[in-house]
Protein backbone atom coordinates (compact mmCIF):
# COMPACT_ATOMS: atom_id res chain seq x y z
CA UNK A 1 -3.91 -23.78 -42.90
CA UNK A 2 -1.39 -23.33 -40.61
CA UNK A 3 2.63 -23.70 -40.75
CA UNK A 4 2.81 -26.78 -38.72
CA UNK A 5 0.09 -28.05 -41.22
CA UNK A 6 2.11 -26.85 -44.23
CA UNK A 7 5.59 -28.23 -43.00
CA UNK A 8 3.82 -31.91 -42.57
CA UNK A 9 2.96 -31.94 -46.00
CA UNK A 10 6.06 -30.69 -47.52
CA UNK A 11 7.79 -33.85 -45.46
CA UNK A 12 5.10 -36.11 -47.28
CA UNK A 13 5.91 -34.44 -50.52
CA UNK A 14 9.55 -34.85 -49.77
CA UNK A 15 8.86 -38.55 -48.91
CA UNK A 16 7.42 -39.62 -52.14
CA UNK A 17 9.97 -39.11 -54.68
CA UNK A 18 12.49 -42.03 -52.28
CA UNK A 19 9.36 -44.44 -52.87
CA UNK A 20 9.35 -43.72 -56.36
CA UNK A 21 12.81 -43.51 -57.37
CA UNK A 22 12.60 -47.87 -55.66
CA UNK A 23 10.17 -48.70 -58.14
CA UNK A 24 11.65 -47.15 -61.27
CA UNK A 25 14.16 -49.23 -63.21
CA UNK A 26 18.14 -48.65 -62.77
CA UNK A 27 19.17 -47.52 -66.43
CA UNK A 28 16.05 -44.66 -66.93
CA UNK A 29 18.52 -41.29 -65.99
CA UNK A 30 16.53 -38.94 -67.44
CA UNK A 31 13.68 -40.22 -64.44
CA UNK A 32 15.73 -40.24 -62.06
CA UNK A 33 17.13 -36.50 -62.63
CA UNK A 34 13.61 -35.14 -62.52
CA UNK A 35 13.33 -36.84 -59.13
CA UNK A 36 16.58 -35.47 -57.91
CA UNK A 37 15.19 -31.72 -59.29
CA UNK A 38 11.91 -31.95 -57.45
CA UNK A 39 13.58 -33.07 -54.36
CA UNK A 40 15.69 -29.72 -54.32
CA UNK A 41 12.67 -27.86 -54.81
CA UNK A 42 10.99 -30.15 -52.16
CA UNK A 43 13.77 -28.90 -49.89
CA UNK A 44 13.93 -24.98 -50.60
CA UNK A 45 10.42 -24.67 -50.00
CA UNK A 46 10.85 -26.52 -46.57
CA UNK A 47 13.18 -23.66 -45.79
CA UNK A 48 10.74 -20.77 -47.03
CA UNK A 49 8.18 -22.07 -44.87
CA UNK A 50 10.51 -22.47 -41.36
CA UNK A 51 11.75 -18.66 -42.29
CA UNK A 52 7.84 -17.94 -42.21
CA UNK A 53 7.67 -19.49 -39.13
CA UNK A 54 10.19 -17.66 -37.20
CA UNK A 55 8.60 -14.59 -38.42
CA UNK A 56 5.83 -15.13 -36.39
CA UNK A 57 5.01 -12.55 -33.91
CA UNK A 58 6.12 -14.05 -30.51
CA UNK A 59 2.72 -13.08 -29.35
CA UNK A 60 0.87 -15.83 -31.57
CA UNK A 61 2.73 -18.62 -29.94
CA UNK A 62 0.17 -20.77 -28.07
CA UNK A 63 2.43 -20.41 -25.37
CA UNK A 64 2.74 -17.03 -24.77
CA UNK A 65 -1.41 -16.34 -25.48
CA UNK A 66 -3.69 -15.49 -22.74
CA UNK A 67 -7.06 -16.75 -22.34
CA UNK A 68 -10.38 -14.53 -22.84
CA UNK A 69 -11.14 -12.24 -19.83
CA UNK A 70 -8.16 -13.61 -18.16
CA UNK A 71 -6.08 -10.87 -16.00
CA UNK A 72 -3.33 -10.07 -16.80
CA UNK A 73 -0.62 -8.07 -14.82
CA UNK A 74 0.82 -4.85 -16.41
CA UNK A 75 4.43 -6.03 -16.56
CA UNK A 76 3.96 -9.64 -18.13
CA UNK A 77 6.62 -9.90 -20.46
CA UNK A 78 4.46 -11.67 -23.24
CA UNK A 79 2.55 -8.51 -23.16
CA UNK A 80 5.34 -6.64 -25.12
CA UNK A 81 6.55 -6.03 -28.31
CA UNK A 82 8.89 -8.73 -29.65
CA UNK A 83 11.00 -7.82 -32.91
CA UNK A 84 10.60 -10.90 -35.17
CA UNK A 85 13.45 -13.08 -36.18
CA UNK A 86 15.92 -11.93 -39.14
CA UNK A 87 14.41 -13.89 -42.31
CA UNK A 88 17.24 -14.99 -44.46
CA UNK A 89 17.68 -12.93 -47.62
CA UNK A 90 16.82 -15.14 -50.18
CA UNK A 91 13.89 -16.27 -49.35
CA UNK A 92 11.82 -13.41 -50.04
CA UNK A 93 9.50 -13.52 -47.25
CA UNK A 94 7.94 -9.92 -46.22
CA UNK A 95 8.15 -9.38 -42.52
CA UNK A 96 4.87 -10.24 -40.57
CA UNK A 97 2.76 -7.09 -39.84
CA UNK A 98 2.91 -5.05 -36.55
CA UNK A 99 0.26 -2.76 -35.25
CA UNK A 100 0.71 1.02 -35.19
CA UNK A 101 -1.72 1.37 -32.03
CA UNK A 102 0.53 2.76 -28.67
CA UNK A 103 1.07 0.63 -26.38
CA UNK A 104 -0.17 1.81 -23.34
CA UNK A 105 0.68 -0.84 -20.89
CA UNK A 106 4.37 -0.15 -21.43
CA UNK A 107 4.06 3.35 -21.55
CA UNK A 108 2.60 2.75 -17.85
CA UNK A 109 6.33 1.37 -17.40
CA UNK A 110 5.18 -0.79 -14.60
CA UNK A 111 3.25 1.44 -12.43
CA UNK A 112 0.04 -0.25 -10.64
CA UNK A 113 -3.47 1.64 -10.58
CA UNK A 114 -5.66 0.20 -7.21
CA UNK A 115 -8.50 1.31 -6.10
CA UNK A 116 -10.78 0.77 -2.46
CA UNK A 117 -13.98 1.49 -1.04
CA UNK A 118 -14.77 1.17 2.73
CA UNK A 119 -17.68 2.05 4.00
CA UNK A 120 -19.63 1.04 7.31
CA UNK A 121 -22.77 1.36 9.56
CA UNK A 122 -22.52 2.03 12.79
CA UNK A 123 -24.49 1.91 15.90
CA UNK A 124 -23.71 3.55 19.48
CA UNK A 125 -26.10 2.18 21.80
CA UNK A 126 -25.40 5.40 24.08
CA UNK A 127 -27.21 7.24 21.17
CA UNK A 128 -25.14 9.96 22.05
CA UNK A 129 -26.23 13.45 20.73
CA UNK A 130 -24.99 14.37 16.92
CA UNK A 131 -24.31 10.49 16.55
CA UNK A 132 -21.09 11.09 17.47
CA UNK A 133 -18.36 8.94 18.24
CA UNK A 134 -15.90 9.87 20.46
CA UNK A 135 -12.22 8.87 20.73
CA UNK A 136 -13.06 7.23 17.53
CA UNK A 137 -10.20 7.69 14.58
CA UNK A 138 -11.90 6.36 12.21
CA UNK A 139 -15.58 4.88 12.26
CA UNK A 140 -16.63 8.31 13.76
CA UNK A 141 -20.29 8.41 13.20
CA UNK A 142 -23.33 6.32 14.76
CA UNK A 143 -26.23 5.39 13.18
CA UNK A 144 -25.73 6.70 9.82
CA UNK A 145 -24.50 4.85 6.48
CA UNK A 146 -20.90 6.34 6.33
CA UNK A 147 -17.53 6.00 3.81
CA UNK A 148 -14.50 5.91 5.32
CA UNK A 149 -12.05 6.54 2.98
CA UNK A 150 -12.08 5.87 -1.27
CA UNK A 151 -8.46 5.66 -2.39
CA UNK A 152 -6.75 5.84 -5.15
CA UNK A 153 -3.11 4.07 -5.24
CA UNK A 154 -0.42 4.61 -7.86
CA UNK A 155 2.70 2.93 -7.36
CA UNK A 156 5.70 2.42 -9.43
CA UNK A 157 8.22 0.20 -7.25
CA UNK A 158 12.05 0.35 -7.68
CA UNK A 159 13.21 -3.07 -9.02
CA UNK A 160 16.81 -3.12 -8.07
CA UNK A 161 17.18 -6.88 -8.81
CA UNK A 162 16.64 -5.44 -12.20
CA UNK A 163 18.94 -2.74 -12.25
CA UNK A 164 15.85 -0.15 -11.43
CA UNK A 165 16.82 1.66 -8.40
CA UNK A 166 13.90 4.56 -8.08
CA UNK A 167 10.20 4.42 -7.99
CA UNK A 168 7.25 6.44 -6.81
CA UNK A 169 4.07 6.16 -5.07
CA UNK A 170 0.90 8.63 -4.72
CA UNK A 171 -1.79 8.05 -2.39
CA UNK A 172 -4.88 9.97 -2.62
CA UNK A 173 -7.82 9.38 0.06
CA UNK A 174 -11.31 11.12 0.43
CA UNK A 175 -14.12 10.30 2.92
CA UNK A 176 -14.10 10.74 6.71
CA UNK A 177 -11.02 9.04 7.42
CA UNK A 178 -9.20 12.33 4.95
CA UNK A 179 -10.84 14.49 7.64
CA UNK A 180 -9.47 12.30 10.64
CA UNK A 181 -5.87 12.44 9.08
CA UNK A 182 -5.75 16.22 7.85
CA UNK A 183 -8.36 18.21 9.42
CA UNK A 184 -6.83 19.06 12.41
CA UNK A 185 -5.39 23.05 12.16
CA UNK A 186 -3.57 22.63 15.14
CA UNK A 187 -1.28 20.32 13.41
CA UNK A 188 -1.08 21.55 9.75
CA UNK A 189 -0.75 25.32 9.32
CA UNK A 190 -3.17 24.88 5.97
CA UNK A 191 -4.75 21.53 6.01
CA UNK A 192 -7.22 22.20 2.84
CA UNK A 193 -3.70 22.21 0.54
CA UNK A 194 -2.59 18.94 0.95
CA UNK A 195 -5.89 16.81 2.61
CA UNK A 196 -6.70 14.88 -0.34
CA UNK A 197 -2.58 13.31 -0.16
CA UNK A 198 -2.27 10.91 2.08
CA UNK A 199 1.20 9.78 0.99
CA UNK A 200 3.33 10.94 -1.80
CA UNK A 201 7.02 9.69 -1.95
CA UNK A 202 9.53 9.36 -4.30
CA UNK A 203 12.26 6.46 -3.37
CA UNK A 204 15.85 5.07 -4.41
CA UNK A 205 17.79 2.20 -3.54
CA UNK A 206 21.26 3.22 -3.33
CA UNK A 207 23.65 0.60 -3.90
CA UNK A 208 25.26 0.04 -0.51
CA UNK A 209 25.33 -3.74 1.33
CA UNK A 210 22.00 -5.29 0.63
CA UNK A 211 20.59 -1.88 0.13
CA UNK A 212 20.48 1.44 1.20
CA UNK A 213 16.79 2.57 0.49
CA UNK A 214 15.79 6.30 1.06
CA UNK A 215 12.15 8.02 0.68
CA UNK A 216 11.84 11.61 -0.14
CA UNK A 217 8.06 13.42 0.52
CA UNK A 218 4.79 12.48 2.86
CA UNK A 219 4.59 8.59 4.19
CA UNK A 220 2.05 6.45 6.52
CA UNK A 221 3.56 6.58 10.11
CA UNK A 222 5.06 3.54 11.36
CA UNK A 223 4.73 4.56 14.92
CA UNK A 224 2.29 1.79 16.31
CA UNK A 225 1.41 -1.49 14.94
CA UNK A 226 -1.79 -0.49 12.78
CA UNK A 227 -2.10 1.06 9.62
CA UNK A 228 -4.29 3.11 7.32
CA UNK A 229 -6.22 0.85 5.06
CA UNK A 230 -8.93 -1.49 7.03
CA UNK A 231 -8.44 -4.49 4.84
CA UNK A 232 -5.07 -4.97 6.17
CA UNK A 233 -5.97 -4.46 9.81
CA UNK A 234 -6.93 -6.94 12.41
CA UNK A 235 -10.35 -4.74 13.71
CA UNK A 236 -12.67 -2.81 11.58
CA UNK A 237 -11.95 0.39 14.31
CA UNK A 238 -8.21 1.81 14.99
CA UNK A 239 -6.79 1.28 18.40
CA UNK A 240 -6.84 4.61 20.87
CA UNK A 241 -3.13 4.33 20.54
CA UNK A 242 -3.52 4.24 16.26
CA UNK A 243 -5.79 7.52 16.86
CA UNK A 244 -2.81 9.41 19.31
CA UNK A 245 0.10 8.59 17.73
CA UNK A 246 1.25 9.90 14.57
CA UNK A 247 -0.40 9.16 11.16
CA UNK A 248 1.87 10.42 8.73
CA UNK A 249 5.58 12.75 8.57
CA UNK A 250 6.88 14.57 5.37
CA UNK A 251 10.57 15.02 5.31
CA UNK A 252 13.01 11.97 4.61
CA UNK A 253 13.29 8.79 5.61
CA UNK A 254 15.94 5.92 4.87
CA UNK A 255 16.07 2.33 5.55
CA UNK A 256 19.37 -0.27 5.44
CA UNK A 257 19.09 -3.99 5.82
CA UNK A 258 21.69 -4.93 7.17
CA UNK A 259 20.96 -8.74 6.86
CA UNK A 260 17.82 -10.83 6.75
CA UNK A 261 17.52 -10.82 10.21
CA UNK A 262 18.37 -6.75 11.24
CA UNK A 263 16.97 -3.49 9.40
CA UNK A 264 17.89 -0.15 11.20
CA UNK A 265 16.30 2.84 10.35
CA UNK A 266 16.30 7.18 10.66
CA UNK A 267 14.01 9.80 9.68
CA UNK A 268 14.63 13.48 9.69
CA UNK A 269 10.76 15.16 9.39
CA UNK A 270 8.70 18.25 9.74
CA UNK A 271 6.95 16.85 12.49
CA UNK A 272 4.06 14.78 13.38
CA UNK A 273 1.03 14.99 11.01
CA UNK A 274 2.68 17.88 9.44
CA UNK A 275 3.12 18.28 5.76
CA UNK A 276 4.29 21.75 6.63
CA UNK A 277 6.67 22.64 9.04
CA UNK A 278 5.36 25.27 11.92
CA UNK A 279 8.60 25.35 13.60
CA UNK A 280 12.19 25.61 12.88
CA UNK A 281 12.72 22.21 14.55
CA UNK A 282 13.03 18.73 12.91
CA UNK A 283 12.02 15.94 14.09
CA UNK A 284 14.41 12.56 13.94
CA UNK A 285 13.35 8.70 14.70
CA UNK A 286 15.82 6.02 15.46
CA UNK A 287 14.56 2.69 15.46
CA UNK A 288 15.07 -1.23 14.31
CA UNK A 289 13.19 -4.11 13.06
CA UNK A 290 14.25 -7.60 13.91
CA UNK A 291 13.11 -11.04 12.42
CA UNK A 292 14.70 -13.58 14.35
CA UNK A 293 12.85 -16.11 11.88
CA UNK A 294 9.89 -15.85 9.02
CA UNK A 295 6.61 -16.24 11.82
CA UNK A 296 8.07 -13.02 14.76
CA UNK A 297 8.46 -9.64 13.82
CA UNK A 298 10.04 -7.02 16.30
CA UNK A 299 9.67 -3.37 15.63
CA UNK A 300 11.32 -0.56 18.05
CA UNK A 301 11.08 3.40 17.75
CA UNK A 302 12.17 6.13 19.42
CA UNK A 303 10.75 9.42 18.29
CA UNK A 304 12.33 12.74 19.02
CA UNK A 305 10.07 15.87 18.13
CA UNK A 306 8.73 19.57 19.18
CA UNK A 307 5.46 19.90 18.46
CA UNK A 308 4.70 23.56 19.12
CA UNK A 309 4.15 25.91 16.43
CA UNK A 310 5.91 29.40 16.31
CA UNK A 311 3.67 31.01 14.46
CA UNK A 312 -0.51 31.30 14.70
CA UNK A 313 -2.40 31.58 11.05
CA UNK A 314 -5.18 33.90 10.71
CA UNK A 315 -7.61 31.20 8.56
CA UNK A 316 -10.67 32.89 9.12
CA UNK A 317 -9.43 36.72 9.05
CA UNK A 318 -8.83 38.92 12.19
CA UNK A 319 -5.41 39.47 11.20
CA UNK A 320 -3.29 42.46 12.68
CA UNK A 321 -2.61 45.03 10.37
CA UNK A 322 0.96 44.85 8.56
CA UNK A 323 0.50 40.59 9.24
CA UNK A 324 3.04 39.07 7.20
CA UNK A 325 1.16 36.57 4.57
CA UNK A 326 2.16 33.12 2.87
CA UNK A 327 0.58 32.48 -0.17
CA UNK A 328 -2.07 35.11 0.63
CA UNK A 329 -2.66 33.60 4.42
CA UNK A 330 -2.08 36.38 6.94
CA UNK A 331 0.19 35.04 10.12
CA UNK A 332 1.81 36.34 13.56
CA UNK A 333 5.10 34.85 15.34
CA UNK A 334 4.28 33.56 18.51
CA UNK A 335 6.81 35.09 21.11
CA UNK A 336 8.02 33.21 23.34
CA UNK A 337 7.13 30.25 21.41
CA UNK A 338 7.54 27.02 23.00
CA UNK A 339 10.38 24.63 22.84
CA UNK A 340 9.45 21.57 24.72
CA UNK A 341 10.35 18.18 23.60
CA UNK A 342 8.16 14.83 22.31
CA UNK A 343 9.60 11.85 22.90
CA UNK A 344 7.79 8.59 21.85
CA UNK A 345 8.75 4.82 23.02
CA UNK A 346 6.81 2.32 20.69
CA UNK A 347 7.55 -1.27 20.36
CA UNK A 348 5.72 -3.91 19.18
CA UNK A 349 6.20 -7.73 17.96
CA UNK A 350 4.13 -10.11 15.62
CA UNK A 351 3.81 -13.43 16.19
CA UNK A 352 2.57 -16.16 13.24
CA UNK A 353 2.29 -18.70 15.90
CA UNK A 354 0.13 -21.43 13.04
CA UNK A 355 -0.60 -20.45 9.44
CA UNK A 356 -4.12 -19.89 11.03
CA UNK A 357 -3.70 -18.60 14.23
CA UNK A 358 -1.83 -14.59 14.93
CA UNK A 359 -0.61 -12.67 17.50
CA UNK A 360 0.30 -9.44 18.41
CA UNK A 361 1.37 -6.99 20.88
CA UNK A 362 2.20 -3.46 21.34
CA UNK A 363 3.58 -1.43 24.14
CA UNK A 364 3.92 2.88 24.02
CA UNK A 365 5.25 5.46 26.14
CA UNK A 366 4.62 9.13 25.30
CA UNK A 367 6.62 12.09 27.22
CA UNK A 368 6.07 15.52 26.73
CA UNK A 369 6.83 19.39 27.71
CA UNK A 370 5.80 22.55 26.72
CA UNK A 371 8.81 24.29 27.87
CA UNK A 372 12.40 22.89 27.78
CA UNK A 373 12.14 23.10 31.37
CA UNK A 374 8.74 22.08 32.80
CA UNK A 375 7.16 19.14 34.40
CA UNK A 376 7.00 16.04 32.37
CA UNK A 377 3.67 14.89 31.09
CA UNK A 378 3.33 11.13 30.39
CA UNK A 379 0.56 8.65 28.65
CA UNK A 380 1.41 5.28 28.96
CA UNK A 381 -0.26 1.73 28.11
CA UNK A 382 -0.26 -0.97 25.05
CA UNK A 383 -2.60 -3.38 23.46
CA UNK A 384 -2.88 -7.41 22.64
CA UNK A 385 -3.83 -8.88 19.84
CA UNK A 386 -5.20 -12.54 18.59
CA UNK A 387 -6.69 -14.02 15.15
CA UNK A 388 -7.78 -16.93 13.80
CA UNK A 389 -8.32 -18.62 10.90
CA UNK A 390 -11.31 -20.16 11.18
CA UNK A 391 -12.04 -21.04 7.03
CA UNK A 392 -10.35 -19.47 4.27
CA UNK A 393 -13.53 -17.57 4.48
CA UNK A 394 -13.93 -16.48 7.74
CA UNK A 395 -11.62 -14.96 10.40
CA UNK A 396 -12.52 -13.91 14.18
CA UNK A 397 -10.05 -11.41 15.75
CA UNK A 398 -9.82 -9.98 18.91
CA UNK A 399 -8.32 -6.42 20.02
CA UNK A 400 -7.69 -5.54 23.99
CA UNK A 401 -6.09 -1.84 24.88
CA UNK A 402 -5.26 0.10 28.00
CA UNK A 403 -4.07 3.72 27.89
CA UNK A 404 -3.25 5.69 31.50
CA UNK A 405 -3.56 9.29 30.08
CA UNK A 406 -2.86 10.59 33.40
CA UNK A 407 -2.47 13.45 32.05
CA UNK A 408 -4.97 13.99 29.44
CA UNK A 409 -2.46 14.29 26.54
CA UNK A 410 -4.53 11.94 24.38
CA UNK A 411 -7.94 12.68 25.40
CA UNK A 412 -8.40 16.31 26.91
CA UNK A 413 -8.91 14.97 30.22
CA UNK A 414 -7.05 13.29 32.91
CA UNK A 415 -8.36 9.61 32.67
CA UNK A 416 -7.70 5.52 32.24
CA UNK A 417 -8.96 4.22 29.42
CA UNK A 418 -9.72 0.36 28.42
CA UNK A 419 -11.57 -1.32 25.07
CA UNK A 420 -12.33 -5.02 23.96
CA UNK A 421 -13.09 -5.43 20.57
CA UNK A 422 -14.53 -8.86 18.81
CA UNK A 423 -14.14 -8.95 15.18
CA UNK A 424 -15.29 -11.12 12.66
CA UNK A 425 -14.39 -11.48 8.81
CA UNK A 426 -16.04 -13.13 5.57
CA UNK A 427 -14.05 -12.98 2.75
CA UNK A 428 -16.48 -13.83 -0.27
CA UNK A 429 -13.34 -13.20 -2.78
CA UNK A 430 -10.24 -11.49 -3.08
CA UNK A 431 -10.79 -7.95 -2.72
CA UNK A 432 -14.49 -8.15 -1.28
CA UNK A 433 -14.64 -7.97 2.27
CA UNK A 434 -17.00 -8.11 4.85
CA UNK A 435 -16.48 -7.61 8.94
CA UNK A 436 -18.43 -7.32 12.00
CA UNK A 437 -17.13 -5.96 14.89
CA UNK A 438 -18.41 -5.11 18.58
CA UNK A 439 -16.60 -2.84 21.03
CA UNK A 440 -16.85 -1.28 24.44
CA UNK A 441 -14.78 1.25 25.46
CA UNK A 442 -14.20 1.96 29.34
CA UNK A 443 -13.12 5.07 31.39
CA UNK A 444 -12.75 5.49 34.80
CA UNK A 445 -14.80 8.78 34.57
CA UNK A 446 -17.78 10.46 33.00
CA UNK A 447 -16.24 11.00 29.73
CA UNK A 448 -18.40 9.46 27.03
CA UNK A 449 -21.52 10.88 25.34
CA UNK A 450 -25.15 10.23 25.82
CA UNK A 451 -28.51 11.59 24.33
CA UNK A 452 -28.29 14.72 26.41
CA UNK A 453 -26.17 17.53 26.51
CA UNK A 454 -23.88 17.61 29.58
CA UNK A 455 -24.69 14.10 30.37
CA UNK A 456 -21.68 11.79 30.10
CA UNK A 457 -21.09 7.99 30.39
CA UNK A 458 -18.45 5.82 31.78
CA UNK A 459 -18.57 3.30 28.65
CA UNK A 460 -19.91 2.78 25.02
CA UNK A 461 -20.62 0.19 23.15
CA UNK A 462 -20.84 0.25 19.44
CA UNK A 463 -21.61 -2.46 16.53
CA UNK A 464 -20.63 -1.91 13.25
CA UNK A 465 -20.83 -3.41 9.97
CA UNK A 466 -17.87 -2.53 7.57
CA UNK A 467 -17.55 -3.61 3.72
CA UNK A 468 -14.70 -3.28 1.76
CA UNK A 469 -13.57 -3.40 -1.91
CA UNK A 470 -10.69 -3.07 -3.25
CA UNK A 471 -8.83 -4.36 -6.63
CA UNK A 472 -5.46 -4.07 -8.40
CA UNK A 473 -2.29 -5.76 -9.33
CA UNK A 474 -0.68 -4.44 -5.76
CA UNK A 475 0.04 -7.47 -3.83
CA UNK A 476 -0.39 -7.60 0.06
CA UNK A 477 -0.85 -4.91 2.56
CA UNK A 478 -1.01 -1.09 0.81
């Protein structure tokens, strides 16, 4: 029986002694005493049983329960432990039993655990020899069941609405797209240390204007308008200009918002896709983001860098003798090492023209030297972008890019490059994703592989299949 059930009877109980005390005659005192006793009794057990009902657990309020199997995020409130209410002293009621098992979800304090799986298959019609891609960040292999990246994201976000001003986030990322990101040794003095950490930050709002928030550790570039994870992209491939310009800095970063229209930012790194430094130089970015209202987004950056190492590591021995070593890695100065300059110009807007219909478009400019004083080398172009909502269901996107690397900065070789790209989602649920996608990639020039060594092609074409998982209280894009 339950209290509700308990209290309704009591209030019968205390009913029935007014309907007999009518019927009884007026002179019989000793009856009506005994009346006026058990309706005092009535009454003090009508307070025992609302002090037992306070002392319920907060928990086994219909209100507060959750369903069977039902999800439930790690920082609902009805998930933790509320003290019960004070019982008043004379009533003798023993406090309602609490469990002695930990719990876990507060001891989590709010950090989310997600997890995603993207794989694809592939298909170069060139059937270019070792099935491989090229100019391809990403979805480098043809012909061949492939993972792109399995990651594992743990987040703790600073709540400063809620007087919580730091927070944390770890990345980690295995599969191709790891190799893509950290492989390359002419970028990262020891790649194997730090490949498996894609980003790593800690962050704090500091309590300036609308809020002053700075990132210490290893972040996602923001050069360029796509990102790491597929399921937030547009395309199932990356962009030529996602595959040349940076994927990731370690240093510091900071952010201000200066209203809801204007956020300015400035980064002071080790370079580009450089955990470690291999020059004394830092690199800096300047740049803004302005919403002018909730459907256009306009990002600008200007990146200021050196990316020339001053020293060469000996990975695979050959070291001099007497080579100075770090961490047991034998190394050289390089003298004169060079001091030329990066500079990057990216810009690029989004446009929510419909709640069903996107677009997009990105413009880059990339100067660089090896010496302070030599001749400028340039790669130039951009890229347009359009979606639609067909269904909830199913999207169709489509991607088209030019890139003058008249100087073969990007590619190796002095060239003009061009891709279309025709994508097409089905979303069977949240978190389960499937996209096609066909692309063709142009070059004025014999660049591209075929089935035979030293032949090259002036195109590709490619069709892939890509499927994606992914679940996790984090909302949005990762």
């Amino acid at each position: 029986m339950t209290m509700n059930r308990w209290s309704s009877g009591l209030a019968l109980l205390a009913l029935f002694p007014i309907a007999a005390l009518a019927q009884e005659p007026a002179g019989d005192e000793a009856l009506h005493r005994e009346v006026l006793e058990l309706r005092a009794i009535v009454k003090e057990l009508q307070g025992r049983v609302t002090a037992l009902e306070r002392a319920q657990p907060a928990m086994a309020s219909p209100a507060n329960s959750t369903a069977p199997g039902a999800a439930t995020p790690l920082t609902t409130p009805a998930l933790q432990a509320t003290p019960p209410t004070a019982t008043p002293a004379n009533t003798n009621v023993a406090p309602a039993p609490t469990s002695n098992a930990p719990n876990m979800l507060g001891a989590l304090g709010g950090t989310t655990a997600n997890f995603l799986f993207d794989g694809y298959y592939g298909y170069n019609f060139n059937a270019p020899i070792g099935r491989a891609n090229p100019l391809r960040a990403y979805d480098v292999s043809s012909n061949s069941f492939s993972i792109n990246q399995a990651d594992l994201v743990l987040e703790n976000a600073p709540d400063p609405a809620n007087g919580k001003r730091w927070g944390a986030r770890l990345d980690l990322q295995f599969g191709q797209a790891t190799q893509t990101l950290q492989g390359n040794s002419a970028n990262e003095p020891r790649p194997e240390i730090y490949r498996e950490i894609f980003q790593a930050y800690g962050t704090y709002v500091a309590p300036l204007g609308k809020g002053l928030t700075i990132d210490f550790g290893k972040w996602s570039s923001s050069v360029g308008l796509e990102g790491n994870y597929t399921k937030d992209q547009i395309n199932y491939s990356r962009s030529f200009w996602f595959d040349y310009l940076p994927f990731y800095h370690m240093g510091l970063r900071m952010n201000y918002k200066v209203n809801d229209a204007l956020a300015v930012n400035y980064w002071v790194t080790n370079g580009t896709n450089q955990t470690e430094a291999y020059n004394g130089y830092k690199d800096q970015l300047f740049g803004f983001v302005l919403m002018p209202n909730k459907k256009i987004t306009w990002t600008v950056n200007y990146y200021l860098g050196q990316e020339h190492p001053d020293v060469v590591y000996f990975l695979n021995g050959g070291a001099p003798a007497g080579a100075p070593t770090l961490q047991g890695i034998p190394f050289e100065p390089i003298r004169p090492a060079a001091n030329g300059r990066l500079n990057i110009f990216d810009n690029y807007v989004t446009w929510q023209a419909t709640p069903k219909l996107d677009f997009a478009l990105e413009s880059d400019w990339v100067v660089e030297r090896q010496q302070a004083n030599s001749t400028a080398q340039e790669t130039m172009g951009g890229a347009a972008y359009i979606r639609r909502h067909i269904t909830d269901k199913f999207t169709l996107a489509a991607r088209g890019e030019y890139i003058n690397d008249r100087n073969g900065l990007f590619s190796g070789v002095p060239q003009s490059l061009k891709e279309a790209t025709l994508t097409a989602d089905y979303k069977f649920g949240e978190g389960f994703l499937l996209r096609w996608e066909w692309r063709r990639d142009m070059s004025n020039r014999g660049y591209f592989y075929k089935d035979t060594l030293g032949l090259f092609a002036n195109h590709q074409s490619t069709a892939t299949v890509g499927l994606m998982w992914w679940f996790g209280p984090k909302q949005g894009a990762w």
